[in-house]
PDB file of N, CA and C in Angstrom:
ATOM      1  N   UNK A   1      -1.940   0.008  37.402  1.00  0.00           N
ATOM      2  CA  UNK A   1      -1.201   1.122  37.962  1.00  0.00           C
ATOM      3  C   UNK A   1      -0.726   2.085  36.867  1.00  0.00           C
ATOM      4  N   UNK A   2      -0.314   1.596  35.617  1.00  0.00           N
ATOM      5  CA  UNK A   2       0.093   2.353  34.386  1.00  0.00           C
ATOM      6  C   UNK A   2      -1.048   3.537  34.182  1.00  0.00           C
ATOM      7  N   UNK A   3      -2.105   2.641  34.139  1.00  0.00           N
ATOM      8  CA  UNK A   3      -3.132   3.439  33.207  1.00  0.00           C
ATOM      9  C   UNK A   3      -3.465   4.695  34.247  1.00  0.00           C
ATOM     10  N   UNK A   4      -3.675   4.494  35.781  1.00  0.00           N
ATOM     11  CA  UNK A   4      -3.861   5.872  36.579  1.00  0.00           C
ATOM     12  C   UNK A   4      -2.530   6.629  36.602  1.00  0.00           C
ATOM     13  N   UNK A   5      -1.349   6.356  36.285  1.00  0.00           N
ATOM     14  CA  UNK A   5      -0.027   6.829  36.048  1.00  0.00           C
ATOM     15  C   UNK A   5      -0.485   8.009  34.689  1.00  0.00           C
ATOM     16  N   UNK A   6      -0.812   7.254  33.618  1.00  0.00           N
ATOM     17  CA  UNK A   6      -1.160   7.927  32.451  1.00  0.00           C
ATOM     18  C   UNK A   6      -2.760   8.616  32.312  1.00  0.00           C
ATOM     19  N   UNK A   7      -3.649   8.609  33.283  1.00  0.00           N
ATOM     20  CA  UNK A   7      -4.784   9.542  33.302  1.00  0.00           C
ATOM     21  C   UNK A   7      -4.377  10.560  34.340  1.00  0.00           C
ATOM     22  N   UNK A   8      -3.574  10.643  35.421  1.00  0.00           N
ATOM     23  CA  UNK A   8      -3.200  11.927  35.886  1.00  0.00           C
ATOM     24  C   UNK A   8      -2.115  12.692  35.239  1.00  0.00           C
ATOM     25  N   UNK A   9      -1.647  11.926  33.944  1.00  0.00           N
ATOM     26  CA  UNK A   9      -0.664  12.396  33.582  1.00  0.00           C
ATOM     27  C   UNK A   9      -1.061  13.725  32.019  1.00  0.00           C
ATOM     28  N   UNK A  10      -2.355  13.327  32.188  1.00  0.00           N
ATOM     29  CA  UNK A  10      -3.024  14.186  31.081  1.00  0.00           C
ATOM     30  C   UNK A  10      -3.313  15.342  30.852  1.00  0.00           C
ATOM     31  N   UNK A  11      -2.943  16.040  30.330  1.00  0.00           N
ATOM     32  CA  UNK A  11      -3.333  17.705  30.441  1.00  0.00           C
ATOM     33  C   UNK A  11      -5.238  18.057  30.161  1.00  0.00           C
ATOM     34  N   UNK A  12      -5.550  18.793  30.835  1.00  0.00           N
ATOM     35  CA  UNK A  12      -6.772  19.471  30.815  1.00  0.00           C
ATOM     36  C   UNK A  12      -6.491  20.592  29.270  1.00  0.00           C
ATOM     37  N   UNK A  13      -6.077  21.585  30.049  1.00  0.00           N
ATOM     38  CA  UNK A  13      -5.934  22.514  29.240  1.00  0.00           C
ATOM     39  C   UNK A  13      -4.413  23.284  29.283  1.00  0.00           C
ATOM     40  N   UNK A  14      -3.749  23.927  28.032  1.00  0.00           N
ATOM     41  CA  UNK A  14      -2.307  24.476  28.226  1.00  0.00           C
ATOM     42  C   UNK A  14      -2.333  25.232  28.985  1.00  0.00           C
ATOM     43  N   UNK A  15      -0.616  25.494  29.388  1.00  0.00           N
ATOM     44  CA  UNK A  15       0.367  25.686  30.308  1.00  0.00           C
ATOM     45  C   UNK A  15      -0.012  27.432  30.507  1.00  0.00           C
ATOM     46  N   UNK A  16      -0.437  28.212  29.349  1.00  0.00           N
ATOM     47  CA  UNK A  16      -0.795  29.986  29.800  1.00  0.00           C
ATOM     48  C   UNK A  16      -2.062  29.681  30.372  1.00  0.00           C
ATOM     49  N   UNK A  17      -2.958  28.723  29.589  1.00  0.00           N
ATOM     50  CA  UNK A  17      -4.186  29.093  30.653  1.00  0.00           C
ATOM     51  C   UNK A  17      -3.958  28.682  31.861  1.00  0.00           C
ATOM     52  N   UNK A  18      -3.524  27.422  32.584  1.00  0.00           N
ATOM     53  CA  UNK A  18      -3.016  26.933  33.928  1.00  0.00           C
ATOM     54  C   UNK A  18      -2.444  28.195  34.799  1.00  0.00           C
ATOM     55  N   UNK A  19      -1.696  28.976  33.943  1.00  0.00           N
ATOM     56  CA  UNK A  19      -0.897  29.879  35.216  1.00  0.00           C
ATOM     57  C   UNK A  19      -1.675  30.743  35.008  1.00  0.00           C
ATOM     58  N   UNK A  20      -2.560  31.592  33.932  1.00  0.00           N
ATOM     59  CA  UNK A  20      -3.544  32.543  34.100  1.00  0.00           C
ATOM     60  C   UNK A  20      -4.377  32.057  35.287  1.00  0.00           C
ATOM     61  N   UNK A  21      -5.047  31.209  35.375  1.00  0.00           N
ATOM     62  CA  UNK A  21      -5.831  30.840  36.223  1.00  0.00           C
ATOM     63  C   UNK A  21      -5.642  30.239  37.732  1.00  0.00           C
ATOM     64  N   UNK A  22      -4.351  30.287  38.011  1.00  0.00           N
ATOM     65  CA  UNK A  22      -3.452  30.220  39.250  1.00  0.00           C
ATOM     66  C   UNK A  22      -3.316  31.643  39.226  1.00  0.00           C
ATOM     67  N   UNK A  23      -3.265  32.631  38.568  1.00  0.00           N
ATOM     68  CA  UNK A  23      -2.730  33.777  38.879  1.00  0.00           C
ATOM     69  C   UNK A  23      -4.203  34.547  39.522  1.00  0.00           C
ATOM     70  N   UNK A  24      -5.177  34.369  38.680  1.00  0.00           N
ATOM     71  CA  UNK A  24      -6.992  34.468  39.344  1.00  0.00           C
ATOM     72  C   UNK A  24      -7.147  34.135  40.800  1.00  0.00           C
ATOM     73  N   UNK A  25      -6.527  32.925  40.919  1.00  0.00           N
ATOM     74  CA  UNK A  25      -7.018  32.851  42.126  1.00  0.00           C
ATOM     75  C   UNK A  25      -6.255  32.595  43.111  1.00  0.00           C
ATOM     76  N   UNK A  26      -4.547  33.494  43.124  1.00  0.00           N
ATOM     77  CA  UNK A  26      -3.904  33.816  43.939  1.00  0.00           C
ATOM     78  C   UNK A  26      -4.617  34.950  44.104  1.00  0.00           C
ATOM     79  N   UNK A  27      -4.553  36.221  42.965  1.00  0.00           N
ATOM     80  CA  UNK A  27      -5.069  37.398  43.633  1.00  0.00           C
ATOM     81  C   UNK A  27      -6.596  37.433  44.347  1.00  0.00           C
ATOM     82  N   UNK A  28      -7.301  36.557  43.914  1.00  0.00           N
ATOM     83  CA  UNK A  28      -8.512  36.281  44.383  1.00  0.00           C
ATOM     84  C   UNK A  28      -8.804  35.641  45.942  1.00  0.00           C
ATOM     85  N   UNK A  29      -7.441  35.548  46.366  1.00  0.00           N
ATOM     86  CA  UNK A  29      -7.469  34.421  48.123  1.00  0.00           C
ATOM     87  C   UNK A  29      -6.725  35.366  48.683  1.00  0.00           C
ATOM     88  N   UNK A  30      -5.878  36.483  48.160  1.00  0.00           N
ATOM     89  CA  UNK A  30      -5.397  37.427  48.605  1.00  0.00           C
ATOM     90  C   UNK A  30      -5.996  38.237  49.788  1.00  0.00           C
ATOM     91  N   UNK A  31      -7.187  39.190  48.984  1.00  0.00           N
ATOM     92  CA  UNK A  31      -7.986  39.861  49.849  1.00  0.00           C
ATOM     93  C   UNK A  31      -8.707  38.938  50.881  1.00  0.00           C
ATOM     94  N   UNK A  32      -9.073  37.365  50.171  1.00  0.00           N
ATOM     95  CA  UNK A  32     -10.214  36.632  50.965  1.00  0.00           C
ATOM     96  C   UNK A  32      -9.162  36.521  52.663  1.00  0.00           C
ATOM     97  N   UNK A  33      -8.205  35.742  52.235  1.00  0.00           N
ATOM     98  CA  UNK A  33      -7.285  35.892  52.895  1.00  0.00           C
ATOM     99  C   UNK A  33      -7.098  36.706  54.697  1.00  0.00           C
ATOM    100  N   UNK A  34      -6.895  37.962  54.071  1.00  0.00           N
ATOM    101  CA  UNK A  34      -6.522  39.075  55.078  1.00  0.00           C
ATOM    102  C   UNK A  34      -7.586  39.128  55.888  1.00  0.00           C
ATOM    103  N   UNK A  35      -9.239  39.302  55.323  1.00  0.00           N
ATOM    104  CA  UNK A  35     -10.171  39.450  56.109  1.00  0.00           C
ATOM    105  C   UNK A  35     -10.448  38.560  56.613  1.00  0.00           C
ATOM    106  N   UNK A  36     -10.261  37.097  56.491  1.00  0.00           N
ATOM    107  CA  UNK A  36     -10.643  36.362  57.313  1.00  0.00           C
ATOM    108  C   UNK A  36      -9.559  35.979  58.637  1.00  0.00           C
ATOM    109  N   UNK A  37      -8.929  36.000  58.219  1.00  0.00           N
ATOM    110  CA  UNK A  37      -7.743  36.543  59.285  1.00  0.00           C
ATOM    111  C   UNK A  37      -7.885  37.808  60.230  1.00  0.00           C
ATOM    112  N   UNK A  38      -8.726  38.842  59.391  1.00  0.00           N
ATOM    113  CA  UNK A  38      -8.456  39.475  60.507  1.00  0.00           C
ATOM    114  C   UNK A  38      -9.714  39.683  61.204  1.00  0.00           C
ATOM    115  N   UNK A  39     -11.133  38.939  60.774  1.00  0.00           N
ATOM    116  CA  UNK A  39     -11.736  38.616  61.636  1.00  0.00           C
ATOM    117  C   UNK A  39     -11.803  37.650  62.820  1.00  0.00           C
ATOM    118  N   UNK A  40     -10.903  36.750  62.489  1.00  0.00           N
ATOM    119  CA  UNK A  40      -9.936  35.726  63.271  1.00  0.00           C
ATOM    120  C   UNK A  40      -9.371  36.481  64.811  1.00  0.00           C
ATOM    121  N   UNK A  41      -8.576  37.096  64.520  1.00  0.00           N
ATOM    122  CA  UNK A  41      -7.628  38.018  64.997  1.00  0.00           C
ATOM    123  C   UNK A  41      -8.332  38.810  65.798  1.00  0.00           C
ATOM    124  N   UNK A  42      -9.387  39.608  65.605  1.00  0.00           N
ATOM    125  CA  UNK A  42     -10.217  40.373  66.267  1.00  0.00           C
ATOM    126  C   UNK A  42     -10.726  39.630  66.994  1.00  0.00           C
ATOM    127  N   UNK A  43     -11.628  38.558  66.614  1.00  0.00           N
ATOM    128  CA  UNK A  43     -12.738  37.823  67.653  1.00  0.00           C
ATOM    129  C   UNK A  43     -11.522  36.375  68.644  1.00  0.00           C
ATOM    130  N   UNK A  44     -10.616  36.193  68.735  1.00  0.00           N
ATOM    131  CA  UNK A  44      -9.795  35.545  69.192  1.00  0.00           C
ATOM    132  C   UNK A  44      -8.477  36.018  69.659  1.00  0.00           C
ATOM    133  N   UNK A  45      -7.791  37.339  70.098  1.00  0.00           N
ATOM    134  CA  UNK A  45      -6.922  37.676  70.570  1.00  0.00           C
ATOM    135  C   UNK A  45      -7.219  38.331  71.295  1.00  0.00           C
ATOM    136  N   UNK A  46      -6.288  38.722  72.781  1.00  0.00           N
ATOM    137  CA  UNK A  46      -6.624  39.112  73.460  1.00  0.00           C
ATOM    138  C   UNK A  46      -5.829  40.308  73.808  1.00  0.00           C
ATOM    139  N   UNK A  47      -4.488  40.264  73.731  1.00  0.00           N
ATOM    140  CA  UNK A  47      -3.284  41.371  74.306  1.00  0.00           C
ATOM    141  C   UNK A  47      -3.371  41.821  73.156  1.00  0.00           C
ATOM    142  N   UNK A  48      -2.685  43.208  72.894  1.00  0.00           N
ATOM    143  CA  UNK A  48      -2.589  44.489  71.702  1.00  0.00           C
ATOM    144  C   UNK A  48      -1.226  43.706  70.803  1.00  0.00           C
ATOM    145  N   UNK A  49       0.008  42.785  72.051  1.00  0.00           N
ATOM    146  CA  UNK A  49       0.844  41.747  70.899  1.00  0.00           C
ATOM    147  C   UNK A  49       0.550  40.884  70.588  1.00  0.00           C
ATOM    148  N   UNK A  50      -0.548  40.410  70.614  1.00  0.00           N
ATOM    149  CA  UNK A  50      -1.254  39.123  69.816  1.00  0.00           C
ATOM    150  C   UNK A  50      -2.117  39.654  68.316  1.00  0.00           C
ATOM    151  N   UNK A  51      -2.946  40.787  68.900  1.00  0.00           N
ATOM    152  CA  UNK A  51      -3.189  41.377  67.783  1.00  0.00           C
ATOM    153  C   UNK A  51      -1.802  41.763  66.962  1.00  0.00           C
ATOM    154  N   UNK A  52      -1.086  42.441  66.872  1.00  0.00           N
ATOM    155  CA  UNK A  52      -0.050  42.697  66.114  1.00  0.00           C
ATOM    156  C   UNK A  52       0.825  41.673  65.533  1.00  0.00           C
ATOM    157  N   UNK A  53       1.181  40.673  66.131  1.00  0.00           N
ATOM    158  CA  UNK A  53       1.738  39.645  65.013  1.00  0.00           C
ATOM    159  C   UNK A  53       0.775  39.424  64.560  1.00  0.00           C
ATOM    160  N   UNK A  54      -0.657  38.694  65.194  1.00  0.00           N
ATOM    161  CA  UNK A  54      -1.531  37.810  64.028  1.00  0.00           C
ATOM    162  C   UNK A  54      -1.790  39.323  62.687  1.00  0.00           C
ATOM    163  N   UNK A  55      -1.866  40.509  63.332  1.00  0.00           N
ATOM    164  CA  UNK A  55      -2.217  40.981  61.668  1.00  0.00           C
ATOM    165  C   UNK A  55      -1.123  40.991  60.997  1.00  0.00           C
ATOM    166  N   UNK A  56       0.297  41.632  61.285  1.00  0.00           N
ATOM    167  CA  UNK A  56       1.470  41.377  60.872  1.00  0.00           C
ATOM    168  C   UNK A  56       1.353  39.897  60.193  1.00  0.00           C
ATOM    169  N   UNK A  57       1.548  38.865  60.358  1.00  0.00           N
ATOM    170  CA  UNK A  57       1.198  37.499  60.390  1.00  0.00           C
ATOM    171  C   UNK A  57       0.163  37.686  58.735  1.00  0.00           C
ATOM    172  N   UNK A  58      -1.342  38.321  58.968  1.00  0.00           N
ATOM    173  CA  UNK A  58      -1.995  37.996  57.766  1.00  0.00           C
ATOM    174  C   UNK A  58      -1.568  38.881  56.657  1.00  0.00           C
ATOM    175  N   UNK A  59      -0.538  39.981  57.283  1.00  0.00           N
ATOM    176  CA  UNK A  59      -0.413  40.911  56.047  1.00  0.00           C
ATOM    177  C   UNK A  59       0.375  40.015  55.310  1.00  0.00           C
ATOM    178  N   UNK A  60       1.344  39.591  55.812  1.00  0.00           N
ATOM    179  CA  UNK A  60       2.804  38.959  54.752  1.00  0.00           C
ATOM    180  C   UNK A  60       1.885  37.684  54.171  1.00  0.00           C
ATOM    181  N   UNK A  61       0.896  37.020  54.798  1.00  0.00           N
ATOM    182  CA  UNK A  61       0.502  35.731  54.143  1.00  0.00           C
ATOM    183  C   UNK A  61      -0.538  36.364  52.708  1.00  0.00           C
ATOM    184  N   UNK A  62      -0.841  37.618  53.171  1.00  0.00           N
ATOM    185  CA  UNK A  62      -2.026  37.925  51.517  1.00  0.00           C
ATOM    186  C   UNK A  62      -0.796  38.476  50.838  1.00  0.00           C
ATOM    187  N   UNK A  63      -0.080  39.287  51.208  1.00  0.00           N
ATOM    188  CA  UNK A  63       1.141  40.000  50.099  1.00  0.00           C
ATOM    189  C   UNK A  63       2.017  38.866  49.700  1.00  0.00           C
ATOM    190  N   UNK A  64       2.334  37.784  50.035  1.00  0.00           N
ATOM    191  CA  UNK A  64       3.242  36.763  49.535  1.00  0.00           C
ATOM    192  C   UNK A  64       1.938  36.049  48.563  1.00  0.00           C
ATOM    193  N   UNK A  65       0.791  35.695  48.788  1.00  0.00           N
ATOM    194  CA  UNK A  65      -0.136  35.539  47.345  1.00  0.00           C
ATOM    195  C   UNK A  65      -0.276  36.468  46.229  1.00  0.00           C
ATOM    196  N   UNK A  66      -0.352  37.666  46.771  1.00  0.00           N
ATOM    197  CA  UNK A  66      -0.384  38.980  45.734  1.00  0.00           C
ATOM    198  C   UNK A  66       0.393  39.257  44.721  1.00  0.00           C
ATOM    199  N   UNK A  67       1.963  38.989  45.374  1.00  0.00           N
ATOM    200  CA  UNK A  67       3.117  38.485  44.799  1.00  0.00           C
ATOM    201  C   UNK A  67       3.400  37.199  43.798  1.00  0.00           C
ATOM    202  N   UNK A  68       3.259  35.932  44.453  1.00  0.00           N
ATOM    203  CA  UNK A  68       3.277  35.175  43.885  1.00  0.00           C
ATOM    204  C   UNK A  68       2.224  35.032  42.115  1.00  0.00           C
ATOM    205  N   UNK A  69       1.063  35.850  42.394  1.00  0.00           N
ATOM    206  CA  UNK A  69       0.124  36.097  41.408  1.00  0.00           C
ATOM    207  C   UNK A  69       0.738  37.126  40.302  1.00  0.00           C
ATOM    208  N   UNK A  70       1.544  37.989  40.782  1.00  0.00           N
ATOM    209  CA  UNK A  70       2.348  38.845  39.551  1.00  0.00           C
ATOM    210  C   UNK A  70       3.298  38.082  39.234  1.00  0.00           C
ATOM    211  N   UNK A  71       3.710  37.211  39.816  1.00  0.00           N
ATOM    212  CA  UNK A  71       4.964  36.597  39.335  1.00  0.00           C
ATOM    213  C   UNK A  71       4.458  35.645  38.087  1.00  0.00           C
ATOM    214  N   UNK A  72       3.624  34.729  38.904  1.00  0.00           N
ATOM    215  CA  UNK A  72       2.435  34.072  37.293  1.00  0.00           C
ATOM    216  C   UNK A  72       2.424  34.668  36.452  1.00  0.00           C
ATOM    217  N   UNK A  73       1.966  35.624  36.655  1.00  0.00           N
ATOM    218  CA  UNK A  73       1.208  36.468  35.430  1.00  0.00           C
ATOM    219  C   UNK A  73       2.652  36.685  34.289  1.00  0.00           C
ATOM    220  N   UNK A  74       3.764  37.478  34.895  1.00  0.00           N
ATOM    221  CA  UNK A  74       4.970  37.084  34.161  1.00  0.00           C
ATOM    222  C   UNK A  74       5.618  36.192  33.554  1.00  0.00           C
ATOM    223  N   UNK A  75       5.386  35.279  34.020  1.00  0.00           N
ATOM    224  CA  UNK A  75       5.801  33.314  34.306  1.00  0.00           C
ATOM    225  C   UNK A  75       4.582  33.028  32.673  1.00  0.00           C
ATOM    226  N   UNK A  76       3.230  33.669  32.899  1.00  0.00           N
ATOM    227  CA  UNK A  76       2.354  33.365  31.532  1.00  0.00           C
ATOM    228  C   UNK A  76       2.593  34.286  30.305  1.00  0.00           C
ATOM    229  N   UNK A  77       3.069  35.427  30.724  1.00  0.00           N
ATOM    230  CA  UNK A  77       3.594  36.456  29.654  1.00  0.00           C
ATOM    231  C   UNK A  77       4.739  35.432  28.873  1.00  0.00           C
ATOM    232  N   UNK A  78       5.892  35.209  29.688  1.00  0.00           N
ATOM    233  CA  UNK A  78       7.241  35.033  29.071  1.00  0.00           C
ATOM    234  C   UNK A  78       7.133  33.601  28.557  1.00  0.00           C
ATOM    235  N   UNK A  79       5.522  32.596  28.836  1.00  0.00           N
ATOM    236  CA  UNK A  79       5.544  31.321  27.884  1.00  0.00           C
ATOM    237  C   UNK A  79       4.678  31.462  27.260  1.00  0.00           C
ATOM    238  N   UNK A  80       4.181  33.071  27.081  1.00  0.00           N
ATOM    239  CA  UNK A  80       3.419  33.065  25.621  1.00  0.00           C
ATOM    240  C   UNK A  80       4.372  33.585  24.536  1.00  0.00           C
ATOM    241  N   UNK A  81       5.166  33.994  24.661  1.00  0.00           N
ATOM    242  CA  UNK A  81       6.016  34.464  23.645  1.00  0.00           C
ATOM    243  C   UNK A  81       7.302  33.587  23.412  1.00  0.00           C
TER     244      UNK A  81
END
């Protein structure tokens, strides 16, 4: 049990590249995100308020990644220096 304790406990690679590359592919699921949602949304809703929350709904879920990805990116700025 130690030894899988101490092989997940191992770093790949440092802490700027980790959040650079969380920050890639927040902004990168961002856009993927919205459109698939809102092909979702289109081919599966039916009333004009179903459409409107579900896009309402995918906007805040890609802008809270979009976000979260500048925040990284800051988060990798301020532990490179």
């Amino acid at each position: 049990m130690r030894a899988t304790a101490r092989v997940f406990a191992m770093r790949i690679c440092d802490e700027s590249t980790a959040l650079r590359a969380a920050q890639v592919l927040c902004h990168a699921a961002s856009p993927a995100l919205l459109i698939v949602a809102l092909f979702g949304i289109a081919r599966l809703c039916t009333t004009r308020a179903e459409m409107l929350i579900g896009t309402l709904a995918a906007v805040a879920a890609s802008l809270s990644l979009a976000t979260s990805g500048l925040v990284l990116g800051v988060l990798a700025e301020v532990r490179r220096r």
